[in-house]
Protein backbone atom coordinates (compact mmCIF):
# COMPACT_ATOMS: atom_id res chain seq x y z
CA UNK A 1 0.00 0.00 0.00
CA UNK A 2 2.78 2.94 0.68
CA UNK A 3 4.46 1.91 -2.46
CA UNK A 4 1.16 2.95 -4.33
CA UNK A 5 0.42 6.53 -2.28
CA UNK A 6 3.69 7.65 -2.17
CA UNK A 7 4.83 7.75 -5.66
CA UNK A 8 3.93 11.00 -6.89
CA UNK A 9 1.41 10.44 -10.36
CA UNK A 10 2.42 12.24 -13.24
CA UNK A 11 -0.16 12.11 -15.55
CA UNK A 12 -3.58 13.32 -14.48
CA UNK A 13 -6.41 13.44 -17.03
CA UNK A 14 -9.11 16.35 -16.22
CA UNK A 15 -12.45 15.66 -17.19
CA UNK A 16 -14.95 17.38 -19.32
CA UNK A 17 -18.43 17.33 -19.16
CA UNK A 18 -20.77 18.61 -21.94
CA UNK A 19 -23.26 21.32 -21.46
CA UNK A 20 -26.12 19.32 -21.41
CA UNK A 21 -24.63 16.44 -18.84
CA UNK A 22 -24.09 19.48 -16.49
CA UNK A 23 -27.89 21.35 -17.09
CA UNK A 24 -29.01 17.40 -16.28
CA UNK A 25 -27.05 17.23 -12.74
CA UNK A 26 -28.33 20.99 -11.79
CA UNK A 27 -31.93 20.65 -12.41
CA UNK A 28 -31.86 17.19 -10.83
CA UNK A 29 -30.64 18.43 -7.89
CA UNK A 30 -32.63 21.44 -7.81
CA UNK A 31 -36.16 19.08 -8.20
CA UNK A 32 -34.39 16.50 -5.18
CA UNK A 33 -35.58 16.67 -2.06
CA UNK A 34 -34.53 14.83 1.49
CA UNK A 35 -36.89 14.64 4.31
CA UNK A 36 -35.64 13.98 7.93
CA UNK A 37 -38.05 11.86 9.92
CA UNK A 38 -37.03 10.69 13.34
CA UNK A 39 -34.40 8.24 12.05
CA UNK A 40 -35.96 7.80 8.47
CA UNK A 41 -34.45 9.95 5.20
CA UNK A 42 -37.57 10.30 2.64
CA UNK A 43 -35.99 11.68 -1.10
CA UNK A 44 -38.46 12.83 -3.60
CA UNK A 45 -37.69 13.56 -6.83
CA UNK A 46 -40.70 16.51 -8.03
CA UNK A 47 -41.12 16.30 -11.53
């Protein structure tokens, strides 16, 4: 295991997300919802 974290990594690939991928992930999470009961988590997804 140290031999893998403590080389340091020289090649590191950034990633790109389209336009649309990203206006996907922002209005799901704008329409998601989490409700705290007690010890229960309700999530609802509004359409």
């Amino acid at each position: 295991m140290e031999g893998i974290y403590s080389k340091e990594q020289k090649v590191c690939k950034i990633a790109k997300a389209r336009p649309e991928t990203v206006q996907f992930l922002l209005s799901f999470s704008k329409s998601m919802h989490v409700i705290d009961y007690k010890n229960m988590k309700f999530e609802n997804v509004l359409n």
